[in-house]
C-alpha atoms as a PDB file:
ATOM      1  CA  UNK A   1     -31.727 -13.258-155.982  1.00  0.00           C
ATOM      2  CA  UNK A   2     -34.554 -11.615-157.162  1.00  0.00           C
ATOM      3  CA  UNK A   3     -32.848  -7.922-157.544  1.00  0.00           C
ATOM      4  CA  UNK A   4     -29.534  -6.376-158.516  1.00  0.00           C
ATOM      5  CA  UNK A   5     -27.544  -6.945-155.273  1.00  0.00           C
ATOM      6  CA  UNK A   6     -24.191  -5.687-154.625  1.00  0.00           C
ATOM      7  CA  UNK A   7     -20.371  -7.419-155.287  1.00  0.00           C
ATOM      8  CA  UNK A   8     -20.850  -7.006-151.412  1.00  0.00           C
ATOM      9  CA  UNK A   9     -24.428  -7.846-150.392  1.00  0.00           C
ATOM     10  CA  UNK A  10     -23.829 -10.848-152.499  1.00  0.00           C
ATOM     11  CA  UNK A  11     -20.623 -11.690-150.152  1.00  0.00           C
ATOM     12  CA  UNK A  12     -22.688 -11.459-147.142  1.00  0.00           C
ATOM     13  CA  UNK A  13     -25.619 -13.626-148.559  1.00  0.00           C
ATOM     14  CA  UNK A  14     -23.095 -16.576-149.511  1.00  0.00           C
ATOM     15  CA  UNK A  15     -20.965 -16.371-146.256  1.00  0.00           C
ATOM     16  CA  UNK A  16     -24.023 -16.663-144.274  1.00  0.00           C
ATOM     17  CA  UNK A  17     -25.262 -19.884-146.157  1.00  0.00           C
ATOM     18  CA  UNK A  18     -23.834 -23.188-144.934  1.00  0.00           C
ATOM     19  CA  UNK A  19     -21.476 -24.958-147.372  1.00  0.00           C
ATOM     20  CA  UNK A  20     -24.490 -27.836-147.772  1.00  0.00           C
ATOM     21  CA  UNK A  21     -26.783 -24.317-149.151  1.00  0.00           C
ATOM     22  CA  UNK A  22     -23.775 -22.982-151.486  1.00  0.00           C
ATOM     23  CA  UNK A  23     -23.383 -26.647-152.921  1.00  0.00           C
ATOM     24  CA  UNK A  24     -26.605 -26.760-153.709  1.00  0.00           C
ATOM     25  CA  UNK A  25     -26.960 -23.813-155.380  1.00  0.00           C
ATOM     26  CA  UNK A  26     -23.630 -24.170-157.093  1.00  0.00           C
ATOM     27  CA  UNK A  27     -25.167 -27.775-158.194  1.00  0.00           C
ATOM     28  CA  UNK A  28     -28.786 -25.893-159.199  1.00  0.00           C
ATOM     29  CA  UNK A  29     -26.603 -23.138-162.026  1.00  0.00           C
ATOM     30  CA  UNK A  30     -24.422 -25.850-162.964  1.00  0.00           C
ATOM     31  CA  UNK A  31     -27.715 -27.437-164.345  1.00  0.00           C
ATOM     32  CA  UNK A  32     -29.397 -24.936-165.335  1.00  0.00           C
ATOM     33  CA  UNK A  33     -26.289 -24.243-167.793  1.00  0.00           C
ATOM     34  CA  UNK A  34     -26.303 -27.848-168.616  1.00  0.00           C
ATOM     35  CA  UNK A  35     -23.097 -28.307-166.812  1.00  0.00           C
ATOM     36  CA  UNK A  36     -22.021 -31.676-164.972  1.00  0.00           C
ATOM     37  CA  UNK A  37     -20.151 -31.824-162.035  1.00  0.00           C
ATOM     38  CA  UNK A  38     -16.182 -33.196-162.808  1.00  0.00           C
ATOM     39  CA  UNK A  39     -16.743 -32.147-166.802  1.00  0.00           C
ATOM     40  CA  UNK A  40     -14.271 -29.492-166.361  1.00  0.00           C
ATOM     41  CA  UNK A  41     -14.010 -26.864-169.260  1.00  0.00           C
ATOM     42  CA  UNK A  42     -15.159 -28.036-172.793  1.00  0.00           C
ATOM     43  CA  UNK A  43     -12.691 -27.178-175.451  1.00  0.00           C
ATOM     44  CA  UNK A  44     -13.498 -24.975-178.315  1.00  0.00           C
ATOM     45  CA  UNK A  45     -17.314 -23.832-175.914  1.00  0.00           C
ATOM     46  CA  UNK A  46     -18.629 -21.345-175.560  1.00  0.00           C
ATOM     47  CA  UNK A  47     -19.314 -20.362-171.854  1.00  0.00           C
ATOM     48  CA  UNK A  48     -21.440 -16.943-171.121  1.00  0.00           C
ATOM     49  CA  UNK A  49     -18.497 -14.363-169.326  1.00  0.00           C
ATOM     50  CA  UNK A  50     -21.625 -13.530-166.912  1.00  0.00           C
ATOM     51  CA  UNK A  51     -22.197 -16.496-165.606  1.00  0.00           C
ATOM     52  CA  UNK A  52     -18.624 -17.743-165.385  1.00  0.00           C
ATOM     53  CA  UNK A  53     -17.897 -14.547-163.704  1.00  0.00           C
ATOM     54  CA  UNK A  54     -21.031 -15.181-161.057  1.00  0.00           C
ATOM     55  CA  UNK A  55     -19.464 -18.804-160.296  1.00  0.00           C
ATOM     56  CA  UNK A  56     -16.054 -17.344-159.530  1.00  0.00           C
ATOM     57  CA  UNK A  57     -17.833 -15.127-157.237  1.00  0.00           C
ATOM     58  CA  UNK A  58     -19.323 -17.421-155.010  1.00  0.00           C
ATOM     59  CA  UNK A  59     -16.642 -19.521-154.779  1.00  0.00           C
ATOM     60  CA  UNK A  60     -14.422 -16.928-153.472  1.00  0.00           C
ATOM     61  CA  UNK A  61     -16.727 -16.933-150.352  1.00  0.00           C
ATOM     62  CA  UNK A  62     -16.171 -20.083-149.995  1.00  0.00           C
ATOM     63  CA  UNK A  63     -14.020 -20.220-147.041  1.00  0.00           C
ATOM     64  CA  UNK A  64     -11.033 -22.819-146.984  1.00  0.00           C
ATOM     65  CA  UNK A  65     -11.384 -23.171-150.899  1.00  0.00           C
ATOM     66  CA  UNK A  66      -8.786 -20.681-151.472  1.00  0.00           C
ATOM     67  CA  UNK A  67      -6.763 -22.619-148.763  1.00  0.00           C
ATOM     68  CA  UNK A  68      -6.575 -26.158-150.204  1.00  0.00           C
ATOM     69  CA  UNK A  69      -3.626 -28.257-149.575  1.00  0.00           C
ATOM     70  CA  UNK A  70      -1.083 -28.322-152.553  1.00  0.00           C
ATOM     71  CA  UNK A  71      -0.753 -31.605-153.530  1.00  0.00           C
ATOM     72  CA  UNK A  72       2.943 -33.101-153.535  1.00  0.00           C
ATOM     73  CA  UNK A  73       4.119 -33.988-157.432  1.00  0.00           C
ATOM     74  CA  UNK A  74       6.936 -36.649-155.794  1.00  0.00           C
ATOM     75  CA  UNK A  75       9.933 -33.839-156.494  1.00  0.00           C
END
């Protein structure tokens, strides 16, 4: 992204990128905010709102992420 896009040019660019593109570039930020896959949310850190709110973003055009089977507790 090398200009302001959008809330929904930004849509369009993710759902046309195959889910092997959006890992990737999910994978690439992660890094670049020194962020490991699994680590989950650090207690007590300090997370920039932007980028947290950009990550939430392209995961809701992730299709089938919102749709996720619920796992069964054993009740």
């Amino acid at each position: 992204m090398t200009s302001k896009e959008s809330a929904e040019e930004r849509k369009l660019r993710f759902q046309s990128m195959t889910s092997y593109e959006r890992q990737v570039l999910l994978r690439k930020k992660m890094k670049s905010e020194g962020l490991e896959e699994g680590s989950g949310v650090k207690p007590l850190s300090s997370y920039n709102q932007e980028e947290i709110l950009e990550l939430i973003e392209i995961t809701r055009c992730i299709p089938g992420l919102n749709t996720l089977p619920k796992v069964n507790s054993g009740n």
